[in-house]
N, C-alpha and C. Protein backbone atom coordinates (compact mmCIF):
# COMPACT_ATOMS: atom_id res chain seq x y z
N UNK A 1 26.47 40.64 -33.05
CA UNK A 1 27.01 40.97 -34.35
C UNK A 1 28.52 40.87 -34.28
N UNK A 2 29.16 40.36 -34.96
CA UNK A 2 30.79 40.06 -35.04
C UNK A 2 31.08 41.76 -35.57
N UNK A 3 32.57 42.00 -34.94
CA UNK A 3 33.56 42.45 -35.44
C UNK A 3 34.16 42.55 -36.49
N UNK A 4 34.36 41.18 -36.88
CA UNK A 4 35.21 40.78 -37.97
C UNK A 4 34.91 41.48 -38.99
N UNK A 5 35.54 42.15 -40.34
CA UNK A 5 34.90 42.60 -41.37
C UNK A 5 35.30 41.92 -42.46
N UNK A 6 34.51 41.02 -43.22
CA UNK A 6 34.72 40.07 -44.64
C UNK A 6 34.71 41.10 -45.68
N UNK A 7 35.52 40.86 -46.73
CA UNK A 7 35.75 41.71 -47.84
C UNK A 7 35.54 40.53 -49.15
N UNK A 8 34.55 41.13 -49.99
CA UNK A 8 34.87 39.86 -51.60
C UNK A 8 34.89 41.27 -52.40
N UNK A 9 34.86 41.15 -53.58
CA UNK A 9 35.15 41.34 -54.89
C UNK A 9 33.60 41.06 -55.95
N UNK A 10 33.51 42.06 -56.61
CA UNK A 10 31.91 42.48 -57.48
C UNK A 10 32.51 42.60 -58.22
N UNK A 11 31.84 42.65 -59.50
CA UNK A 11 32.02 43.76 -61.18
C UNK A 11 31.19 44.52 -61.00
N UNK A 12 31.21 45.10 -62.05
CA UNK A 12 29.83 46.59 -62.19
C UNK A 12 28.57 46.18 -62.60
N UNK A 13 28.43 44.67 -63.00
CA UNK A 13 27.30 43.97 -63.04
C UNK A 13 26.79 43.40 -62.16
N UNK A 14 26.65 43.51 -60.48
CA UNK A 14 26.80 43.15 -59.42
C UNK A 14 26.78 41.41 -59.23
N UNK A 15 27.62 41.07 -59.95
CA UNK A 15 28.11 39.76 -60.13
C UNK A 15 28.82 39.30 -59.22
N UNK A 16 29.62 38.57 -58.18
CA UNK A 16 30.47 38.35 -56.88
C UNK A 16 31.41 37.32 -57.84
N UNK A 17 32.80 37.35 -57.36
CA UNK A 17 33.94 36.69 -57.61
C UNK A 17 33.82 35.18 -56.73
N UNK A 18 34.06 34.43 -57.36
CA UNK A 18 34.38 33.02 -56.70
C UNK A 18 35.85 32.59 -56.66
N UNK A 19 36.34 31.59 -56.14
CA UNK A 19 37.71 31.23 -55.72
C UNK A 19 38.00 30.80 -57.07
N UNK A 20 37.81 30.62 -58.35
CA UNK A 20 38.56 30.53 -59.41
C UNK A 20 38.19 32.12 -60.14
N UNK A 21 38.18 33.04 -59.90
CA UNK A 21 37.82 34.29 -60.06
C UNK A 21 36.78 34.10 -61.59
N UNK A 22 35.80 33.54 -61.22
CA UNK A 22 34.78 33.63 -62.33
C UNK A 22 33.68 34.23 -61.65
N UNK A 23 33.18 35.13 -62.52
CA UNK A 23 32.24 35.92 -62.00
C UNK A 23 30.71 35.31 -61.82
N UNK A 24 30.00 35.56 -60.59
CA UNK A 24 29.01 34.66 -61.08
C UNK A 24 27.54 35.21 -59.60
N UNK A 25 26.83 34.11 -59.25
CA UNK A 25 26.14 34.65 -57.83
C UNK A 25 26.80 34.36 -56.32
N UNK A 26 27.88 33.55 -56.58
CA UNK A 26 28.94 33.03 -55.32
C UNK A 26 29.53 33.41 -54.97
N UNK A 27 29.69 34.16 -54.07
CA UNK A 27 31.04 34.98 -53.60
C UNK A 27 31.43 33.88 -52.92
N UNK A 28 33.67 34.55 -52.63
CA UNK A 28 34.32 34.26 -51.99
C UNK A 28 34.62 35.43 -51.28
N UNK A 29 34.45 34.94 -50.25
CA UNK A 29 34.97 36.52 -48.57
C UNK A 29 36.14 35.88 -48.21
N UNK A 30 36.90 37.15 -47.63
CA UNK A 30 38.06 36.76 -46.95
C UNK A 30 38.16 38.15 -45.40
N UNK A 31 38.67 37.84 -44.58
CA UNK A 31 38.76 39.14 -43.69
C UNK A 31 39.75 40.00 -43.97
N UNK A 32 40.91 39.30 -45.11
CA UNK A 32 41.81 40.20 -45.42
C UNK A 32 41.31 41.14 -46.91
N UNK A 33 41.37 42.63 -46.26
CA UNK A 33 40.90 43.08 -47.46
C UNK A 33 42.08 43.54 -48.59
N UNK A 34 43.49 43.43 -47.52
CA UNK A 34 44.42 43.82 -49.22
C UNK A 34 44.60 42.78 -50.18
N UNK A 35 44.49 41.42 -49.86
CA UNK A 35 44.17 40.68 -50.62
C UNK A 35 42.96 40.51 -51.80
N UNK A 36 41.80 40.96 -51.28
CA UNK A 36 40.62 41.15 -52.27
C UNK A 36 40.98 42.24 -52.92
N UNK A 37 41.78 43.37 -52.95
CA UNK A 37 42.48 44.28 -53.87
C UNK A 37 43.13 44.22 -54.65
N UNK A 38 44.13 43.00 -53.96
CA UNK A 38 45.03 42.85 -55.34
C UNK A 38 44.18 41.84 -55.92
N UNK A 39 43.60 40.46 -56.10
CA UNK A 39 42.41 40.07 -56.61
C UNK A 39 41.27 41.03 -57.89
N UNK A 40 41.22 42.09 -57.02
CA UNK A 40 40.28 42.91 -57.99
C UNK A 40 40.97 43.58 -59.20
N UNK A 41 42.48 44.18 -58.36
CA UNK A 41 43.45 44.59 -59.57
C UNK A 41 43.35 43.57 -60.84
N UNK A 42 43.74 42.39 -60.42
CA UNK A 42 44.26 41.41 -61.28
C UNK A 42 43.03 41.13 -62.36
N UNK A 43 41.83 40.71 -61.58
CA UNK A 43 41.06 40.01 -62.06
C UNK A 43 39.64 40.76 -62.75
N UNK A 44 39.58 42.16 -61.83
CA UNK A 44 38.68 43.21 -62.50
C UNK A 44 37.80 43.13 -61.28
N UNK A 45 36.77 44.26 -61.33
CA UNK A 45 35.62 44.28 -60.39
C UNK A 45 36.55 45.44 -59.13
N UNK A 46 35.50 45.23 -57.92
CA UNK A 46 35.70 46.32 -56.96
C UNK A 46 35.63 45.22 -55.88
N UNK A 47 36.53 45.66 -54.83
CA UNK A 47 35.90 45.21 -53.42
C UNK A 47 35.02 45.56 -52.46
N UNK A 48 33.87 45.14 -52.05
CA UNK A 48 33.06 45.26 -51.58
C UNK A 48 33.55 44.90 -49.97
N UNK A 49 32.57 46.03 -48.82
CA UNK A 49 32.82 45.18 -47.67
C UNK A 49 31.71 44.52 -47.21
N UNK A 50 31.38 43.50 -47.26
CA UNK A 50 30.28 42.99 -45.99
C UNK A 50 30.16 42.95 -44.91
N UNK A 51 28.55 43.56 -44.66
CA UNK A 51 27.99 44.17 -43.43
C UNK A 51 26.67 43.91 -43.01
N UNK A 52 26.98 42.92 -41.54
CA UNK A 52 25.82 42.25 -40.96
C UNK A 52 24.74 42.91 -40.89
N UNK A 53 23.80 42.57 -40.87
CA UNK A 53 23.11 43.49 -40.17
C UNK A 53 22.34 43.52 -38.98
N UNK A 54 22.01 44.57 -38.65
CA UNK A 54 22.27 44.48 -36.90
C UNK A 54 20.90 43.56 -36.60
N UNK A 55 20.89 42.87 -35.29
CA UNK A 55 19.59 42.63 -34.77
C UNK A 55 18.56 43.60 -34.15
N UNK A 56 17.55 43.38 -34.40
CA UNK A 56 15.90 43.87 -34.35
C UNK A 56 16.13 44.05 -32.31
N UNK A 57 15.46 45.35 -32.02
CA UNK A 57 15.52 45.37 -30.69
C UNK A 57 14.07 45.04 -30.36
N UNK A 58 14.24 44.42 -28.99
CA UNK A 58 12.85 43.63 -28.65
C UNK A 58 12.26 44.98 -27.83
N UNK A 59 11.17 45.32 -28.05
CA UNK A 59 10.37 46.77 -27.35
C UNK A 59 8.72 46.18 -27.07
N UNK A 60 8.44 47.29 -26.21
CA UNK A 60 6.98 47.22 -26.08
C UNK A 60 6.40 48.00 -26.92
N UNK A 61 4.58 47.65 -27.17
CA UNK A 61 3.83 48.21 -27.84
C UNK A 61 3.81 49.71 -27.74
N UNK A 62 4.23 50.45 -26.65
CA UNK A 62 3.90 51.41 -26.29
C UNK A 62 5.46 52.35 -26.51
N UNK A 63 7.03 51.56 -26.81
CA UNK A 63 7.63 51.97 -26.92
C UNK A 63 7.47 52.06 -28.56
N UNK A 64 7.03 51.24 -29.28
CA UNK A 64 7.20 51.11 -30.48
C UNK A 64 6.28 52.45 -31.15
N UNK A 65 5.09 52.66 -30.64
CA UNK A 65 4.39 53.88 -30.98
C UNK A 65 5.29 55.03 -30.58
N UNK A 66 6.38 55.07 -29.72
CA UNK A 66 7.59 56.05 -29.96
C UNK A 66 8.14 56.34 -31.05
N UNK A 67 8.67 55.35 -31.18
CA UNK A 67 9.51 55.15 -32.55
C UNK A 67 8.74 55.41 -33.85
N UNK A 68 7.48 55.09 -33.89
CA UNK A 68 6.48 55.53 -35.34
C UNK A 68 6.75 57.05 -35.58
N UNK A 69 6.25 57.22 -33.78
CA UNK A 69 5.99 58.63 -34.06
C UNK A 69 7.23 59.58 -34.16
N UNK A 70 8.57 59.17 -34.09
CA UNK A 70 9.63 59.72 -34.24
C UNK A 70 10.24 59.96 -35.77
N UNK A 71 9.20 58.87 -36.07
CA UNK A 71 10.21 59.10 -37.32
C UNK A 71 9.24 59.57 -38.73
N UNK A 72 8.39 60.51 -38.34
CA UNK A 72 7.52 61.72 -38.27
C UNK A 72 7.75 63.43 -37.80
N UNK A 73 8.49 63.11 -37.16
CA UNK A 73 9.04 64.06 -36.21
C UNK A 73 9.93 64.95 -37.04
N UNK A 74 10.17 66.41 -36.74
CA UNK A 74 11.15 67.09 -37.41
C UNK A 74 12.08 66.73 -36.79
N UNK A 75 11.98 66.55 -35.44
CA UNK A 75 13.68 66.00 -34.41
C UNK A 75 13.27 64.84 -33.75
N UNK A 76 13.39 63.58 -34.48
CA UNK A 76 13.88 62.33 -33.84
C UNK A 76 14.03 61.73 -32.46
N UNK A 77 15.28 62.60 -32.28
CA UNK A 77 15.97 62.33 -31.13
C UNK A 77 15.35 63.01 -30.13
N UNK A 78 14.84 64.04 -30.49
CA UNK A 78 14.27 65.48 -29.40
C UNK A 78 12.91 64.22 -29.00
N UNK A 79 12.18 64.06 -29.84
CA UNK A 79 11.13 63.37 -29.55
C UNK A 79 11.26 61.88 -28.89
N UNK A 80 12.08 62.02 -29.10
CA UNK A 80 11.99 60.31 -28.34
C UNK A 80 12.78 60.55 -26.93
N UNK A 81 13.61 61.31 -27.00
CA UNK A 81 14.00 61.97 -25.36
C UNK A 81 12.82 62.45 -24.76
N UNK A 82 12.05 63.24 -25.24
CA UNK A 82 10.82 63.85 -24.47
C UNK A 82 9.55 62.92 -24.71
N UNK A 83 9.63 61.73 -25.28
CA UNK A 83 8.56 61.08 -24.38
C UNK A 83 8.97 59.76 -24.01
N UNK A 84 10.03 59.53 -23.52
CA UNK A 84 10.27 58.50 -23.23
C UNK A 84 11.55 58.07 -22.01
N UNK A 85 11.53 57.50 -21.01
CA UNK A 85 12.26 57.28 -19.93
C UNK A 85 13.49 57.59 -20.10
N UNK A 86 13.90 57.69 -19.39
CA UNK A 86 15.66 58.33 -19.36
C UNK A 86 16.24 56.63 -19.14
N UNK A 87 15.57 55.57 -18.47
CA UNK A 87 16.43 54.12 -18.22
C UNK A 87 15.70 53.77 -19.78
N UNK A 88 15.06 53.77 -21.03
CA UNK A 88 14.40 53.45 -22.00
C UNK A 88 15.02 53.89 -23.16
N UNK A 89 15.68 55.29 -23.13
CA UNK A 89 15.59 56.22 -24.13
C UNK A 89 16.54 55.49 -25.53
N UNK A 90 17.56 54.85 -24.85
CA UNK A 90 18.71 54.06 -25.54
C UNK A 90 18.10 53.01 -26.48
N UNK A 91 17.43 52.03 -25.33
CA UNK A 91 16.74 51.41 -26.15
C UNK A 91 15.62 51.53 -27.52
N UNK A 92 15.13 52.53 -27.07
CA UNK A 92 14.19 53.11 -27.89
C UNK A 92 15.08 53.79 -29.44
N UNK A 93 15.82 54.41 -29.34
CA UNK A 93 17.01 55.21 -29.93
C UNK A 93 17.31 53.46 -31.25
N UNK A 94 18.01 52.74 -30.13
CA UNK A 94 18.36 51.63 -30.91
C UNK A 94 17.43 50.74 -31.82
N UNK A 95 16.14 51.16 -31.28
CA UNK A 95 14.96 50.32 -32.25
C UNK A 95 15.01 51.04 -33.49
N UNK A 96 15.01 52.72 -32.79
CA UNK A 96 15.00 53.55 -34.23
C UNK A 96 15.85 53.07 -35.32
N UNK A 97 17.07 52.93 -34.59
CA UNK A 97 18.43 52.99 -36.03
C UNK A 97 17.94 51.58 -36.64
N UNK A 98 17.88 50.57 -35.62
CA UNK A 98 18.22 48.91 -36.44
C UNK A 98 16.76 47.96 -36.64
N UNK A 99 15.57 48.88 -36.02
CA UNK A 99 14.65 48.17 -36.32
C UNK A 99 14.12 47.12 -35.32
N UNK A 100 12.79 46.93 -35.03
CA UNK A 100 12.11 46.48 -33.79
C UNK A 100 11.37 45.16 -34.24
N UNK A 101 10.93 44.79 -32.70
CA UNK A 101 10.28 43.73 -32.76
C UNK A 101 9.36 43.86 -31.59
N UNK A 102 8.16 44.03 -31.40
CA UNK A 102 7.48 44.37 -30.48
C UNK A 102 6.61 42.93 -29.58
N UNK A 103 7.20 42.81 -28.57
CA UNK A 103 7.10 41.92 -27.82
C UNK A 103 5.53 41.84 -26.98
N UNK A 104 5.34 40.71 -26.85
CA UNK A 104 3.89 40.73 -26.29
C UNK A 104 3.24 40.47 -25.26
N UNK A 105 3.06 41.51 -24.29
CA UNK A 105 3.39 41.31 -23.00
C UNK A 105 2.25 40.56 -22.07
N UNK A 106 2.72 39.67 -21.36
CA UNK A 106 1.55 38.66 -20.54
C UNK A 106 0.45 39.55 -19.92
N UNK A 107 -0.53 39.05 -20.22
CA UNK A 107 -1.57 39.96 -19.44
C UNK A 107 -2.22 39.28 -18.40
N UNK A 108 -2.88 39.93 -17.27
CA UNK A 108 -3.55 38.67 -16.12
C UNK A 108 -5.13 39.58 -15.96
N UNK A 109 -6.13 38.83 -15.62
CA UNK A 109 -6.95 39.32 -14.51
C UNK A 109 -6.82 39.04 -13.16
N UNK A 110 -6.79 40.01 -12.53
CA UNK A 110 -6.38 40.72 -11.10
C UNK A 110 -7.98 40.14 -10.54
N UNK A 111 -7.82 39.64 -9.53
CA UNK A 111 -9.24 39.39 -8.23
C UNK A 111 -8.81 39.42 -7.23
N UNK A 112 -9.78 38.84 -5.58
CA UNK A 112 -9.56 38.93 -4.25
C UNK A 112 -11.00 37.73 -4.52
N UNK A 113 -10.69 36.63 -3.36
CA UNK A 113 -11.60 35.55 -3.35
C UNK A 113 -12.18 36.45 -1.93
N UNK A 114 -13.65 36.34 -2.16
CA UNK A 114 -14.44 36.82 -0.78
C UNK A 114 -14.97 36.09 -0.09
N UNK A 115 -15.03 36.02 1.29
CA UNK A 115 -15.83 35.18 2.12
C UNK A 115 -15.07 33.63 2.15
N UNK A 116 -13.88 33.16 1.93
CA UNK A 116 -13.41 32.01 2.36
C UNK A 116 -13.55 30.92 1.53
N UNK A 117 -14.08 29.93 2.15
CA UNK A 117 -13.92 28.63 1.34
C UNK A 117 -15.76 28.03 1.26
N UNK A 118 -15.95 28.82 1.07
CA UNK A 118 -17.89 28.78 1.14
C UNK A 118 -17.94 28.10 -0.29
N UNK A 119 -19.54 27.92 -0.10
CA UNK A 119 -19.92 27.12 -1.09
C UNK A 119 -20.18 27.47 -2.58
N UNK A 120 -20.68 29.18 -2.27
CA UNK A 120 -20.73 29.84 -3.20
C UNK A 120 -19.81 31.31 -3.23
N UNK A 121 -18.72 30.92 -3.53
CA UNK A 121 -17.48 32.38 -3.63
C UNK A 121 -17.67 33.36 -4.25
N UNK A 122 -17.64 33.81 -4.05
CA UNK A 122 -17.77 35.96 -4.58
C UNK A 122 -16.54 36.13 -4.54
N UNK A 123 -16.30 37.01 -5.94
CA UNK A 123 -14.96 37.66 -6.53
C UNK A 123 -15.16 38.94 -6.48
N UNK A 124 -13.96 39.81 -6.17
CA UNK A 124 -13.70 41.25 -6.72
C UNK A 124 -12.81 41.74 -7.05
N UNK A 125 -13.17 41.60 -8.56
CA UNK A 125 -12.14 41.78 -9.72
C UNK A 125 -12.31 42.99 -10.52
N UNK A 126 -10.32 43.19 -10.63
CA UNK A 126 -10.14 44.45 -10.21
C UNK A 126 -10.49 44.97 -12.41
N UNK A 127 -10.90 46.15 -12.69
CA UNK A 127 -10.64 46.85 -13.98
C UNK A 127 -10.97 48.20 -14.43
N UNK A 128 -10.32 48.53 -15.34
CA UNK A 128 -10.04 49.55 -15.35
C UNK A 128 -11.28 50.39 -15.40
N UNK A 129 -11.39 51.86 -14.92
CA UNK A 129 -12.57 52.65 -14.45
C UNK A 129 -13.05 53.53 -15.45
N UNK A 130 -14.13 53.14 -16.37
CA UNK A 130 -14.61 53.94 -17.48
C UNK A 130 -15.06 55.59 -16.76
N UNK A 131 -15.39 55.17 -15.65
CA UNK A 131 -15.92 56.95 -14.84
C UNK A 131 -15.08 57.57 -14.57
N UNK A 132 -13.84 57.07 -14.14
CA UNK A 132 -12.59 57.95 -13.17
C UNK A 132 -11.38 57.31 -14.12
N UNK A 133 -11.09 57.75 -15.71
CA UNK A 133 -9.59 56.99 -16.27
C UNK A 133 -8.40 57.19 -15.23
N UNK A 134 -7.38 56.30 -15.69
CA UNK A 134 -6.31 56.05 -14.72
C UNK A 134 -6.31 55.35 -13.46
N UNK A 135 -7.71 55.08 -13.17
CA UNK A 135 -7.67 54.22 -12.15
C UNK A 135 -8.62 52.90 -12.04
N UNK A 136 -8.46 52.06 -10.77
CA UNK A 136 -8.92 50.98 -10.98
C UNK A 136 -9.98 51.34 -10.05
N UNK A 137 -11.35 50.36 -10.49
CA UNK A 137 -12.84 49.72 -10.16
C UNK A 137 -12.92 48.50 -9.29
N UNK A 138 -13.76 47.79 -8.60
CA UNK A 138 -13.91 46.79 -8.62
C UNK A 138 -14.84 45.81 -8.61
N UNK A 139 -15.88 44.55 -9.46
CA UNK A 139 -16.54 44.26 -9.55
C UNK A 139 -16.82 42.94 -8.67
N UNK A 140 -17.98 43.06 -8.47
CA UNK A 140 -18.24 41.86 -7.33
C UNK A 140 -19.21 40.81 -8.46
N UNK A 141 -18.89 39.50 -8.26
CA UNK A 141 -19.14 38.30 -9.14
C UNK A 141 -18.75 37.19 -8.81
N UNK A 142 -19.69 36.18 -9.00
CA UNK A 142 -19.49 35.02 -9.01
C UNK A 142 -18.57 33.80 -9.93
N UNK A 143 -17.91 35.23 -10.41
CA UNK A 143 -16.89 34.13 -11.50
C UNK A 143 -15.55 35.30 -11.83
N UNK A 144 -14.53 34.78 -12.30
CA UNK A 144 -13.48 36.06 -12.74
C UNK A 144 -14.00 35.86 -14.38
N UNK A 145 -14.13 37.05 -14.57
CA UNK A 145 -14.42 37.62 -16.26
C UNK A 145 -13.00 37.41 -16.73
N UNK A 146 -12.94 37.11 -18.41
CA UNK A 146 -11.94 37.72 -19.49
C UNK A 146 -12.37 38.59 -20.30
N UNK A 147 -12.12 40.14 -19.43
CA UNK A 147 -12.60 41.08 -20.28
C UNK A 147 -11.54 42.20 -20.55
N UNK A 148 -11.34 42.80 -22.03
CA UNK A 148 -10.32 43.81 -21.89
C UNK A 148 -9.91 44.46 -21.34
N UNK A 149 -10.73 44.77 -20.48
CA UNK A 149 -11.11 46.02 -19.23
C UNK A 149 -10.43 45.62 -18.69
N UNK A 150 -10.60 44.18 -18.20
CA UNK A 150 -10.39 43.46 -17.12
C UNK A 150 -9.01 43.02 -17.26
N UNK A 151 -7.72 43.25 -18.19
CA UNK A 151 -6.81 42.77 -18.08
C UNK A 151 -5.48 43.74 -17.83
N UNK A 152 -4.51 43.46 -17.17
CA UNK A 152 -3.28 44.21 -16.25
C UNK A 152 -2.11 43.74 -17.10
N UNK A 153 -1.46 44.57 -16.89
CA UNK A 153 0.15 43.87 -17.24
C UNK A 153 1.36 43.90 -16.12
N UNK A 154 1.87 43.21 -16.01
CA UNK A 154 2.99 43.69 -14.52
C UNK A 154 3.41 44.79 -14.33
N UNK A 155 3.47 45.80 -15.38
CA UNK A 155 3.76 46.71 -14.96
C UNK A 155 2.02 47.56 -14.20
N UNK A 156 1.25 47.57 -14.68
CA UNK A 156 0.18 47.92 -14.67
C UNK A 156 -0.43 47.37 -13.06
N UNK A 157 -0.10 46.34 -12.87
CA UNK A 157 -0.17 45.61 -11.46
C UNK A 157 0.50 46.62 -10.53
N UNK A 158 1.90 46.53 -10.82
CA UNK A 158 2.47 47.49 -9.68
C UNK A 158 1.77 49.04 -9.64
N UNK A 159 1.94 50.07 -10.67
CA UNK A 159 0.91 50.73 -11.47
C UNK A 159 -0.09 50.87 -9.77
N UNK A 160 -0.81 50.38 -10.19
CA UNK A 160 -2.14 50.35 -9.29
C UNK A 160 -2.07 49.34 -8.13
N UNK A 161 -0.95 48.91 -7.37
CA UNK A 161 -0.26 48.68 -6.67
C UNK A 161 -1.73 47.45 -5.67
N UNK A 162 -1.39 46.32 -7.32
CA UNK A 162 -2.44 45.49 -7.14
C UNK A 162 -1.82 43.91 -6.87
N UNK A 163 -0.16 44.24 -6.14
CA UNK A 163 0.43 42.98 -6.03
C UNK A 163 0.10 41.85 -4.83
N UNK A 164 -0.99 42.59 -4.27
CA UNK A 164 -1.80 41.78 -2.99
C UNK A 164 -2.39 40.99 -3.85
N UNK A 165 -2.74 40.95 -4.62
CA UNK A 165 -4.23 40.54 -5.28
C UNK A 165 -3.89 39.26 -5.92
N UNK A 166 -4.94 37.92 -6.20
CA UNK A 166 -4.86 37.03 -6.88
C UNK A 166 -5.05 37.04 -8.61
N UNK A 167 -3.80 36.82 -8.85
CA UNK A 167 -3.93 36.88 -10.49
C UNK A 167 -3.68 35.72 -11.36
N UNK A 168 -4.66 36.31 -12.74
CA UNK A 168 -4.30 34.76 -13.45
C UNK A 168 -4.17 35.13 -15.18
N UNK A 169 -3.56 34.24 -15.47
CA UNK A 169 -2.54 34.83 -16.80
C UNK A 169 -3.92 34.74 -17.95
N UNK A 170 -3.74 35.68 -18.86
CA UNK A 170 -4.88 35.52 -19.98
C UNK A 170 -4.20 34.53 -20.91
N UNK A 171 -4.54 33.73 -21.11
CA UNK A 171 -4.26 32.81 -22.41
C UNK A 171 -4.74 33.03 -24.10
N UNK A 172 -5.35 33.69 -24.12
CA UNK A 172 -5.78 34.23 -24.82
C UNK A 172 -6.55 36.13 -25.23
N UNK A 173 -6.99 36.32 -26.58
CA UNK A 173 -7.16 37.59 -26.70
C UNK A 173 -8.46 37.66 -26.85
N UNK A 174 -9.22 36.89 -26.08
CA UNK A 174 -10.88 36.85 -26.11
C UNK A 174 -11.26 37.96 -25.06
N UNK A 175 -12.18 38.91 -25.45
CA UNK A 175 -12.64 40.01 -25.03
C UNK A 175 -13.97 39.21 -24.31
C-alpha cells in the first residue's frame, strides 16, 4: 500500500471535480492537498482524501474460524490472543482489521511401502484414529486410499511426526 496521500475535490452531490473543474464521475487527484483547497475555495465542493485500501491477509482455515469467532466476541482482541499463537496473533489481528483470504492448504496421504520390491506390495497408510482422536492409525492395503481420514497437512505430518513416511499430494477433494 503506498504512502503517498492523493487529495481531489467532491460537491455535496458526490460528484468529483475534473481538470477543467466541471463536476462530473472523473476525478482529478493531486498529492498536494493545499492546492485541492484552494480549487475547492474557488470552484465549490470539499476535498476529499483518498484511501487505498489495504490488502486481504492470506490465513488458514483454522485461523480464519478465529477471526469469525472474534468478531462475535465481547473482546476481540482478548479472544483472538487466547486462542491463538503468540508467532500468529498479529497476523490474525490483521485479517481482523483488513480482511482475509483463506488459503488452501496442500494435503497428502502419508504410507510406508512393505516388504520391498515384491510382486504384490502392501501399504501402511497412515489416518486419522476414529477410536483414540488426536492420533494416528494405520491401515494395511494393497493400494494407498484417497480418503478424508486419510489426508495430512505439513503441519499435521510433523504433528504426528510422520516425516519418515512416503507421501503423496491429494490432487483433488474426492473423499
Amino acid at each position: 500500500m503506498s504512502e503517498e496521500k492523493l487529495y481531489a475535490v467532491k460537491n455535496d452531490r458526490g460528484q468529483w471535480a475534473d481538470p477543467g473543474y466541471t463536476f462530473g464521475s472523473g476525478a482529478w487527484v493531486t498529492p498536494d492537498k493545499a492546492e485541492r483547497e484552494e480549487d475547492a475555495k474557488h470552484h465549490g465542493g470539499h476535498v476529499v482524501m483518498l484511501v487505498e485500501e489495504p490488502e486481504k491477509v492470506v490465513i488458514t482455515k483454522e485461523q480464519a474460524k478465529i477471526v469469525e469467532n472474534a468478531r462475535d466476541a465481547e473482546y476481540p482482541a482478548t479472544y483472538i490472543s487466547d486462542h491463538s499463537y503468540a508467532d500468529e496473533e498479529r497476523l490474525i489481528i490483521n485479517a481482523y482489521v483488513n480482511g482475509y483470504i483463506v488459503v488452501k492448504e496442500k494435503k497428502y496421504l502419508v504410507y510406508k511401502v512393505l516388504g520391498g520390491k515384491q510382486k504384490h506390495e502392501q501399504f501402511a497408510q497412515a489416518y486419522r484414529s476414529s477410536i483414540y482422536p488426536g492420533t494416528v492409525s494405520w491401515i494395511l492395503n494393497n493400494e494407498v486410499t484417497n480418503r478424508s481420514f486419510a489426508q495430512f497437512t505439513e503441519a499435521e505430518i510433523e504433528h504426528y511426526g510422520l516425516q519418515d513416511c512416503e507421501k503423496e499430494e491429494v490432487t483433488d477433494d474426492a473423499d
